[in-house]
C-alpha atoms as a PDB file:
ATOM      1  CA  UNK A   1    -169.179  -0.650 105.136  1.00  0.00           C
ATOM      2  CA  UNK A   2    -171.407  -2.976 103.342  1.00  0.00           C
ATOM      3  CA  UNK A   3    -172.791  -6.155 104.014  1.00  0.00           C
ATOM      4  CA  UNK A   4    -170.749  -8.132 101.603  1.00  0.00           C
ATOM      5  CA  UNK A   5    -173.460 -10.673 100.861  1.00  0.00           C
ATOM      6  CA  UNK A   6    -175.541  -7.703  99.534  1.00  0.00           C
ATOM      7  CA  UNK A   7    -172.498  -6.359  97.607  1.00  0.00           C
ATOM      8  CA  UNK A   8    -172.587  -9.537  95.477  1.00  0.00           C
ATOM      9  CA  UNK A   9    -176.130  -9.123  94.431  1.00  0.00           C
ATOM     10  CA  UNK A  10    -176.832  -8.016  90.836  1.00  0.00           C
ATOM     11  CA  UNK A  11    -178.255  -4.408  91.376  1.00  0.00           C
ATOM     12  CA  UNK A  12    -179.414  -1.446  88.957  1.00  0.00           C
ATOM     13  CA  UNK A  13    -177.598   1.743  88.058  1.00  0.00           C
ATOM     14  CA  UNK A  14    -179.530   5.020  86.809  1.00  0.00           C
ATOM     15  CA  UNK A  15    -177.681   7.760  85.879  1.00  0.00           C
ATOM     16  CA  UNK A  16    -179.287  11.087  85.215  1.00  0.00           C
ATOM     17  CA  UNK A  17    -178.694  14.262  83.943  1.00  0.00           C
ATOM     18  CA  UNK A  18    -180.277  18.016  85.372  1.00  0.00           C
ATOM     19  CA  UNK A  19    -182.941  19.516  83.880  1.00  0.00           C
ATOM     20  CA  UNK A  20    -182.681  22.648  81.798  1.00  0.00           C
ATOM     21  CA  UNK A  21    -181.171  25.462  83.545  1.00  0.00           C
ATOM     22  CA  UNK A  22    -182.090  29.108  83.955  1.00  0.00           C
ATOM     23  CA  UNK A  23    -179.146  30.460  82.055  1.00  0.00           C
ATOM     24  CA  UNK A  24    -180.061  28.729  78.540  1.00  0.00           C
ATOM     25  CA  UNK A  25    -183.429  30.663  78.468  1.00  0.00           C
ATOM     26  CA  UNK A  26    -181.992  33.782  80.363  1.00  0.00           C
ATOM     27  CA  UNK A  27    -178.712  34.774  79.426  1.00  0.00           C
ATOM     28  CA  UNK A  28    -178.847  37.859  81.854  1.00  0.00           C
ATOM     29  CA  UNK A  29    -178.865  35.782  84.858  1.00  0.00           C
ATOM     30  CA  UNK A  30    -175.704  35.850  84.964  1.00  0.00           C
ATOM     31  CA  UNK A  31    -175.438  39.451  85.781  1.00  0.00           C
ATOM     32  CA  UNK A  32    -177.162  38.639  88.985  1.00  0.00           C
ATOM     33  CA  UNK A  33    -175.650  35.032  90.500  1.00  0.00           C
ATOM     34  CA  UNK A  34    -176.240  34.762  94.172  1.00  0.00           C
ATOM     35  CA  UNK A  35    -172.717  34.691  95.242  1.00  0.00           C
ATOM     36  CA  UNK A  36    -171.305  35.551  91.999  1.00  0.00           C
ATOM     37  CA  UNK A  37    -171.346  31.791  91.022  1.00  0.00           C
ATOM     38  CA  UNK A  38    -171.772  32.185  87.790  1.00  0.00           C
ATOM     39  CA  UNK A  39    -171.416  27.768  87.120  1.00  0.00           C
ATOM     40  CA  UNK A  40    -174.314  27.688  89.789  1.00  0.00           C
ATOM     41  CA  UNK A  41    -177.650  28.509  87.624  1.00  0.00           C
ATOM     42  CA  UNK A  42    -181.052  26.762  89.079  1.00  0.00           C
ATOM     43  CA  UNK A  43    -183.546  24.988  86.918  1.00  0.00           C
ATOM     44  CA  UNK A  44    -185.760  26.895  84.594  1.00  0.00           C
ATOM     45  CA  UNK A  45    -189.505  26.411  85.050  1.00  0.00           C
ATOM     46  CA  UNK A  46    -189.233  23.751  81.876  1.00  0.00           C
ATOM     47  CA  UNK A  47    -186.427  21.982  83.967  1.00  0.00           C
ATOM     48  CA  UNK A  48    -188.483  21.605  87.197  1.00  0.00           C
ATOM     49  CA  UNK A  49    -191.027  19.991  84.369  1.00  0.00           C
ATOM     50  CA  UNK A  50    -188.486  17.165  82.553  1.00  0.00           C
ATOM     51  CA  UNK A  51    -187.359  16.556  86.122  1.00  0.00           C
ATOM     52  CA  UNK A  52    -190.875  15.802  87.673  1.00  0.00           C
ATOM     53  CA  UNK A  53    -191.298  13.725  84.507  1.00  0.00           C
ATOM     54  CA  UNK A  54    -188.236  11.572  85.487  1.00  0.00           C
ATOM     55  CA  UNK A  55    -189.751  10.884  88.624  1.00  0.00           C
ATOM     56  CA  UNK A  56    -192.608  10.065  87.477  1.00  0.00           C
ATOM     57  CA  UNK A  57    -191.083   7.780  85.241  1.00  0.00           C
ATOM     58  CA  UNK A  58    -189.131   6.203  87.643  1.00  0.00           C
ATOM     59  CA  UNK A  59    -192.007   6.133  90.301  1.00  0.00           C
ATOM     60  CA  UNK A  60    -192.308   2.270  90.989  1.00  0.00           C
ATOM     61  CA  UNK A  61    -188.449   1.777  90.585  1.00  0.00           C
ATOM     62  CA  UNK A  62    -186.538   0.704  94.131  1.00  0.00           C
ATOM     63  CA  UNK A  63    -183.615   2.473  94.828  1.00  0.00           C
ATOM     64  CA  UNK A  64    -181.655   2.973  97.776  1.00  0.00           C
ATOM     65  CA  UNK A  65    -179.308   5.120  97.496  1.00  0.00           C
ATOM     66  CA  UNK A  66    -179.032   8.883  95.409  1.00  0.00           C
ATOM     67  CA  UNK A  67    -175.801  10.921  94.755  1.00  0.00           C
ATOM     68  CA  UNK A  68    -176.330  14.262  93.227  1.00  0.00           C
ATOM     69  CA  UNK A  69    -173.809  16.715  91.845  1.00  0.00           C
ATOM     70  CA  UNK A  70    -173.569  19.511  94.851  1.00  0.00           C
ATOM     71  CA  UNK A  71    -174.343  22.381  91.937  1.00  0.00           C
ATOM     72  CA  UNK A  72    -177.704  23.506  92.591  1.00  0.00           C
ATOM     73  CA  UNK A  73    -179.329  22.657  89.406  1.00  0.00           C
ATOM     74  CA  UNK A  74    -178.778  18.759  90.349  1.00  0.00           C
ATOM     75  CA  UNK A  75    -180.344  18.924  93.951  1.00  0.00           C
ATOM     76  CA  UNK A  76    -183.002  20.735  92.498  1.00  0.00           C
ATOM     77  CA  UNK A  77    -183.610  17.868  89.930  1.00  0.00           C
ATOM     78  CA  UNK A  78    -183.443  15.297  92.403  1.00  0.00           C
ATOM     79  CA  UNK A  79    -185.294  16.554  94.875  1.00  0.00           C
ATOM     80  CA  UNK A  80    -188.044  17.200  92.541  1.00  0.00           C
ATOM     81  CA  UNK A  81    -187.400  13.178  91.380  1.00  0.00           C
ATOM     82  CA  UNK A  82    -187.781  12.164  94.889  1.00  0.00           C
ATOM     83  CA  UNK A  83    -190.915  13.523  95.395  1.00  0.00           C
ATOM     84  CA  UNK A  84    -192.607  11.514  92.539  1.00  0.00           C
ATOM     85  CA  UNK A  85    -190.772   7.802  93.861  1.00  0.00           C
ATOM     86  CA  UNK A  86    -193.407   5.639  95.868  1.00  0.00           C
ATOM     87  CA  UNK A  87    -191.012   4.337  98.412  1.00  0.00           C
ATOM     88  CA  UNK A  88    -189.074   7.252  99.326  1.00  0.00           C
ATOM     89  CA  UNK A  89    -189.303   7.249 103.139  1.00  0.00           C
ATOM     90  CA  UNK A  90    -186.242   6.640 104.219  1.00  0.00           C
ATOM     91  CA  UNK A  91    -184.294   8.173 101.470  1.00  0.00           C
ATOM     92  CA  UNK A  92    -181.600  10.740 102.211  1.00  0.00           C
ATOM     93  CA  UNK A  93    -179.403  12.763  99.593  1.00  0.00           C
ATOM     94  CA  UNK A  94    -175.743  11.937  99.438  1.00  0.00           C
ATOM     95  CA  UNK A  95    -174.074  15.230  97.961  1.00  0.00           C
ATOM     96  CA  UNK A  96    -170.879  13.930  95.747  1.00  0.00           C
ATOM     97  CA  UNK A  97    -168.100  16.565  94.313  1.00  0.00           C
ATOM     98  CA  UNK A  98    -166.750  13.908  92.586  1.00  0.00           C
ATOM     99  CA  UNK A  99    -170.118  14.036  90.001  1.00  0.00           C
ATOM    100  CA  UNK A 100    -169.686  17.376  89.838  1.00  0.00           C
ATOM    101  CA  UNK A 101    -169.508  19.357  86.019  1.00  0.00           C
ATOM    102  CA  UNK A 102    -166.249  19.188  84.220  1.00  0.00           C
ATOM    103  CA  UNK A 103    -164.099  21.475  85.189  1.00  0.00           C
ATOM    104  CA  UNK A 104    -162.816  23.047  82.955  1.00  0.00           C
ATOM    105  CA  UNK A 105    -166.386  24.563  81.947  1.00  0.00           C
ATOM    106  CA  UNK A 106    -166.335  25.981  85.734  1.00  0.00           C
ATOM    107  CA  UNK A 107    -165.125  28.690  87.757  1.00  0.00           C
ATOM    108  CA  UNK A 108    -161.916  27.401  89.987  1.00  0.00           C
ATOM    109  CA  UNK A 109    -162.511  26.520  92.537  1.00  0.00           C
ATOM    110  CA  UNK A 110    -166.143  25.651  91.190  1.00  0.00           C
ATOM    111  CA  UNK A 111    -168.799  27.775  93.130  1.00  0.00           C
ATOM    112  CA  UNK A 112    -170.791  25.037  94.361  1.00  0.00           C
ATOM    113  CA  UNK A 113    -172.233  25.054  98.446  1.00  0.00           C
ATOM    114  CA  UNK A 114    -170.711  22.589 101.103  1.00  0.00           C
ATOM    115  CA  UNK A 115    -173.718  20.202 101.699  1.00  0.00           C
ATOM    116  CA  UNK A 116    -173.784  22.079 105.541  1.00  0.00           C
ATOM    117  CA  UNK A 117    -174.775  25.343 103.679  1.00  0.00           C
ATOM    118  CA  UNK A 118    -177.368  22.973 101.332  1.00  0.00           C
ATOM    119  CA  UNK A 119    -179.273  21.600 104.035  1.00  0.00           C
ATOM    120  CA  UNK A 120    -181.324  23.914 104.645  1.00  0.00           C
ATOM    121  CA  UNK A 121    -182.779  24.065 101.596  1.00  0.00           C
ATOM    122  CA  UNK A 122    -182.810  20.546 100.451  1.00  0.00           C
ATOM    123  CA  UNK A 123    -183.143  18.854 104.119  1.00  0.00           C
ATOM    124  CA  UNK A 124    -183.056  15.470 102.613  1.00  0.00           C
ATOM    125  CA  UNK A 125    -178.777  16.105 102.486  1.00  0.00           C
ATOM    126  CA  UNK A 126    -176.805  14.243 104.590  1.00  0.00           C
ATOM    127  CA  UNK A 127    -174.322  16.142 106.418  1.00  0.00           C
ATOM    128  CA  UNK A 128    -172.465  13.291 108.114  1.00  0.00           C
ATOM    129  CA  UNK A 129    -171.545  11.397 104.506  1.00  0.00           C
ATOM    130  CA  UNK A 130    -167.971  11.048 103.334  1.00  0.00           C
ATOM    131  CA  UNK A 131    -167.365  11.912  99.593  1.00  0.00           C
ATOM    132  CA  UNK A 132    -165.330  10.396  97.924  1.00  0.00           C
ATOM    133  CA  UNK A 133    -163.556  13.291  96.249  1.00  0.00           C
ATOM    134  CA  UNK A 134    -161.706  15.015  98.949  1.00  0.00           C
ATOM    135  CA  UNK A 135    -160.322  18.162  96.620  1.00  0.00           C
ATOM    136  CA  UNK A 136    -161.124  19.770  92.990  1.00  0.00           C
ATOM    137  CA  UNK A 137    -158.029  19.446  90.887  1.00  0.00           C
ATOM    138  CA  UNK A 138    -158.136  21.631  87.626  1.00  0.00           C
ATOM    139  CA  UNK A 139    -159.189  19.803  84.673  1.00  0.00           C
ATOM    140  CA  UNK A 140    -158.325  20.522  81.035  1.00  0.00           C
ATOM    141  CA  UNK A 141    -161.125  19.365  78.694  1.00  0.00           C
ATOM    142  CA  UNK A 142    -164.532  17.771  79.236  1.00  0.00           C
ATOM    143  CA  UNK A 143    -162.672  14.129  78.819  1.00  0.00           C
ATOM    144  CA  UNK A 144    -160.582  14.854  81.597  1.00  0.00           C
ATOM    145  CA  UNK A 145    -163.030  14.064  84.394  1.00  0.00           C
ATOM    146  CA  UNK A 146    -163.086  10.491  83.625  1.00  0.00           C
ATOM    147  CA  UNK A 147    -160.811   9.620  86.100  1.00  0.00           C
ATOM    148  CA  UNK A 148    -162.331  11.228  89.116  1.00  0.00           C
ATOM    149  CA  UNK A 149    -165.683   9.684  87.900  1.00  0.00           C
ATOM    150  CA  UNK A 150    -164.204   5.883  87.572  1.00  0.00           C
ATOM    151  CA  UNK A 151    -162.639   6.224  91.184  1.00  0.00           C
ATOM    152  CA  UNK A 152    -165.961   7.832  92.367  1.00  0.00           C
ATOM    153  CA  UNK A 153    -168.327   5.019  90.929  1.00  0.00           C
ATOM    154  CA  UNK A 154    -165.953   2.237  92.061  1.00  0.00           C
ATOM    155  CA  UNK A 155    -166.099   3.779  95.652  1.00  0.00           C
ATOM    156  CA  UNK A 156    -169.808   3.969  95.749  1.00  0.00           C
ATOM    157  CA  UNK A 157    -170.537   0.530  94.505  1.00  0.00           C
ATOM    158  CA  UNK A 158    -168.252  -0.529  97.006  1.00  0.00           C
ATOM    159  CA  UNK A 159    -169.441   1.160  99.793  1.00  0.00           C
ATOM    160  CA  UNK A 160    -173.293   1.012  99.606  1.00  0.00           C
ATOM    161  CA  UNK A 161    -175.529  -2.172  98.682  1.00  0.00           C
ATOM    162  CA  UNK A 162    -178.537  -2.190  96.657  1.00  0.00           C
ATOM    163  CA  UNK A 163    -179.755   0.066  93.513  1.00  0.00           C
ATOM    164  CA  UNK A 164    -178.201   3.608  93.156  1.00  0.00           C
ATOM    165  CA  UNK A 165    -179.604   6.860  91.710  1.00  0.00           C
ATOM    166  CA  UNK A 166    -176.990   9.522  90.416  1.00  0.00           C
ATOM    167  CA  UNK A 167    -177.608  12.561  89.353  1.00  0.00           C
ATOM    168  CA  UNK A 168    -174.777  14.907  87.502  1.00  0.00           C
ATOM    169  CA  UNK A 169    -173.774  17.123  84.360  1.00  0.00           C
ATOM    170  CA  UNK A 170    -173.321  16.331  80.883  1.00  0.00           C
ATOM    171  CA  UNK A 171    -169.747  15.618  80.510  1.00  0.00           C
ATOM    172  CA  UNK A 172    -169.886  13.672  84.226  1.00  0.00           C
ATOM    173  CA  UNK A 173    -172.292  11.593  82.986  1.00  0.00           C
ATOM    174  CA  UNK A 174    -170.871  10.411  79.655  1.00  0.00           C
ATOM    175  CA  UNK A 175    -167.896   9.673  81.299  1.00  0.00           C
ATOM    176  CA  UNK A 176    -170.128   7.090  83.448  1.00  0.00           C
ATOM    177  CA  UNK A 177    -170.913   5.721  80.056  1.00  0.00           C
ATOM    178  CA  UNK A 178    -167.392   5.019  79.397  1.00  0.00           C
ATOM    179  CA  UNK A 179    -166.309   3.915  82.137  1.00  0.00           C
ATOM    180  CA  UNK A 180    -168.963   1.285  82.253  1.00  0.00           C
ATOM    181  CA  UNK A 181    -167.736   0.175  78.807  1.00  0.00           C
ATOM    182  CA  UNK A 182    -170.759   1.870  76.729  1.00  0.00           C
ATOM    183  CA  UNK A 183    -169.548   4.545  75.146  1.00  0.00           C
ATOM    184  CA  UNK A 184    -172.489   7.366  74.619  1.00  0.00           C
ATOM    185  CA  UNK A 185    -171.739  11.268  74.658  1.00  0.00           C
ATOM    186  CA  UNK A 186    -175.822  12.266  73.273  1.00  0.00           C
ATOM    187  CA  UNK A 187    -176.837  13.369  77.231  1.00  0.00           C
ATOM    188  CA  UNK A 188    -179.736  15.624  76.741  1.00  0.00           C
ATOM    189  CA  UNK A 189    -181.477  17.516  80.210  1.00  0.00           C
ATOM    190  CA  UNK A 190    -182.881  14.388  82.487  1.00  0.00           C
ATOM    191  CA  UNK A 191    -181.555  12.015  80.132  1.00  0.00           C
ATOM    192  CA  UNK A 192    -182.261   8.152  81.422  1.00  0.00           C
ATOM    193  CA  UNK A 193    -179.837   5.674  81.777  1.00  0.00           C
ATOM    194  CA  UNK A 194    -179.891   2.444  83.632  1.00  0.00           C
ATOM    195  CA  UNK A 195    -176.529  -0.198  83.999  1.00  0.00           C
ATOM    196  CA  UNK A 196    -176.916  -3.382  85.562  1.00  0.00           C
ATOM    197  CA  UNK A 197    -174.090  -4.013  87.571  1.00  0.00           C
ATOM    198  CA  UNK A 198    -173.145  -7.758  87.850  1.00  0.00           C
ATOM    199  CA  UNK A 199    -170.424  -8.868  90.435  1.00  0.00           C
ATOM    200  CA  UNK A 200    -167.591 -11.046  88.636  1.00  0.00           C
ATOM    201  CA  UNK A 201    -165.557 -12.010  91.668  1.00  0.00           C
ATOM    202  CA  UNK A 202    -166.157 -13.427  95.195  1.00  0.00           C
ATOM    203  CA  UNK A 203    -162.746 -11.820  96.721  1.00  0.00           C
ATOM    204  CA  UNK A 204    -161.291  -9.802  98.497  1.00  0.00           C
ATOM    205  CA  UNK A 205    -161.888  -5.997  97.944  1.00  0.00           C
ATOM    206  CA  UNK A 206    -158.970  -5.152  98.258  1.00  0.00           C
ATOM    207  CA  UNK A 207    -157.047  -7.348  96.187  1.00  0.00           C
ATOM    208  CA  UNK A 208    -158.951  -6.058  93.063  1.00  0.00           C
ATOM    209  CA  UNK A 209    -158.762  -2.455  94.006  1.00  0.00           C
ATOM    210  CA  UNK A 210    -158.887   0.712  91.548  1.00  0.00           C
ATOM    211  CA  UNK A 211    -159.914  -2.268  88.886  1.00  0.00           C
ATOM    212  CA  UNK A 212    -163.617  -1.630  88.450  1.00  0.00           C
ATOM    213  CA  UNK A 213    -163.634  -3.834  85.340  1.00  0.00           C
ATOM    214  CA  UNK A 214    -162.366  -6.417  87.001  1.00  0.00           C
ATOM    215  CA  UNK A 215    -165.184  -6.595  89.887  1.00  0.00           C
ATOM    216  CA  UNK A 216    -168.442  -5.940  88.139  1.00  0.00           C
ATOM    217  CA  UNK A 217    -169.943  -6.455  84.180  1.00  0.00           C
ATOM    218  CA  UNK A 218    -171.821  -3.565  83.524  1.00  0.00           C
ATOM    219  CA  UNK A 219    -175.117  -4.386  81.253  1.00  0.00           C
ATOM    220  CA  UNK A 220    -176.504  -0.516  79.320  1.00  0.00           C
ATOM    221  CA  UNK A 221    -180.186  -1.344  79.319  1.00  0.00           C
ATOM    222  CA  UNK A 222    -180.991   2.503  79.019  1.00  0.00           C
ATOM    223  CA  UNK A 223    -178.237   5.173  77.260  1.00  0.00           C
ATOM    224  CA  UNK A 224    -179.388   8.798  77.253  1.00  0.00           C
ATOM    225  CA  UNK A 225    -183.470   8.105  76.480  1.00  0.00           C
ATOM    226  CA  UNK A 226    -185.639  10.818  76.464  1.00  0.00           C
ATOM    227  CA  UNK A 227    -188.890   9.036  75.785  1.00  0.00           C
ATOM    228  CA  UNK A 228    -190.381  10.096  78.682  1.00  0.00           C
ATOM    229  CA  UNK A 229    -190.054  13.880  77.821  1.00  0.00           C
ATOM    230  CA  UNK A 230    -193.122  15.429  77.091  1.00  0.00           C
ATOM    231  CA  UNK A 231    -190.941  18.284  74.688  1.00  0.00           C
ATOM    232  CA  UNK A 232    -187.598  16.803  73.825  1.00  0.00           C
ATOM    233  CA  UNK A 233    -186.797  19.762  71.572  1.00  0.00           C
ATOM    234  CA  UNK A 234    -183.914  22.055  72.416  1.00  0.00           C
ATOM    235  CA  UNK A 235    -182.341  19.706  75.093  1.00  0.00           C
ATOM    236  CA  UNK A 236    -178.402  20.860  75.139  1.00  0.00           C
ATOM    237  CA  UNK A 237    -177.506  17.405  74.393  1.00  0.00           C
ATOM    238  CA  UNK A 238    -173.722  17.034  74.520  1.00  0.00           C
ATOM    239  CA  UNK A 239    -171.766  15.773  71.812  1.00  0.00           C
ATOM    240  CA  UNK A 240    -168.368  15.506  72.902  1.00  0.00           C
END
């Protein structure tokens, strides 16, 4: 559990969307999923590119903790991220099904790897963190994962100090916009956005819980920017 001192310190936000996938250039790859997970596409070789541009925007930024989608094309983003932050040391991956795509724009049960059968490809996973989203529950439209994404954020702000790095799908992440009380659905690949999260209360967690509202004022310095995409043309941007 956190330090609770730390937990009442103003602390940053980003929220990120994957890189372009394989699938949007190369419709046939499909025909060929490993596993037959057909929601499970990589990066294409332009998404490897927007995502080591994020890092490199991001470079001199501290964060401390990352949460990544466990689809493939969102470990492969922020792995690529990592490698372009100065201080990344000591940091390790934490793999999250509750930022996982809508889905309703998935198979069911999604096709997505346990973060044991991830690590050893991306060795910066941590195989001894607790999600907080125990079990996939069917979802009807891309507004529906709000709820699992409110619960999710509130459990991670509670649970780990310091600046946080998340990176997840389109729908996912404008729900994170909503729920922080900025409404935004434009999320193009490796979008940018930053909240600065603001404790209101000095109290008891758990006499304010499942009221994220209530504990923390959530200031959008950064909603979906692209600006530091070198081609920002053709970027799937949702617009739900």
């Amino acid at each position: 559990m956190a330090d609770c001192c730390f937990l009442w310190a103003t602390r940053n936000l980003w929220v990120i969307r994957h890189g372009e996938r394989i699938d949007r250039v190369d419709p046939e790859w499909v025909k060929t999923a490993p596993r037959n997970a057909w929601d499970d596409p990589p990066l294409s070789e332009r998404g490897y590119l927007q995502a080591k541009e994020t890092g490199q925007r991001l470079k001199d930024e501290e964060i401390d903790y990352i949460f990544s989608s466990p689809f493939i094309r969102c470990l492969q983003t922020v792995t690529t991220i990592i490698k372009e932050l100065k201080n990344n040391a000591k940091l390790k991956l934490f793999v999250e099904p509750g930022f996982i795509e809508a889905l309703c724009m998935t198979q069911f049960p999604p096709g997505a790897l346990q973060p044991k059968d991830l690590h050893s490809e991306y060795n910066l996973v941590d195989t001894e963190y607790e999600p907080v989203l125990k079990q996939y529950l069917p979802e009807k439209d891309e507004y529906t994962c709000e709820k699992r994404v409110r619960q999710t954020i509130e459990s991670i702000l509670d649970r780990y100090p310091g600046n946080i790095l998340i990176v997840s799908h389109g729908s996912p992440t404008a729900a994170i916009h909503t729920v922080l009380g900025h409404e935004h659905r434009e999320i193009g690949y490796c979008a940018v956005s930053k909240f600065v999260a603001t404790p209101l209360h000095k109290t008891d967690m758990e006499t304010i819980k499942d009221n994220l509202g209530f504990k923390y004022s959530f200031d959008c310095q950064l909603a979906g920017d692209l600006s530091h995409i070198s081609d920002p043309t053709n970027m799937s941007i949702n617009r739900l």
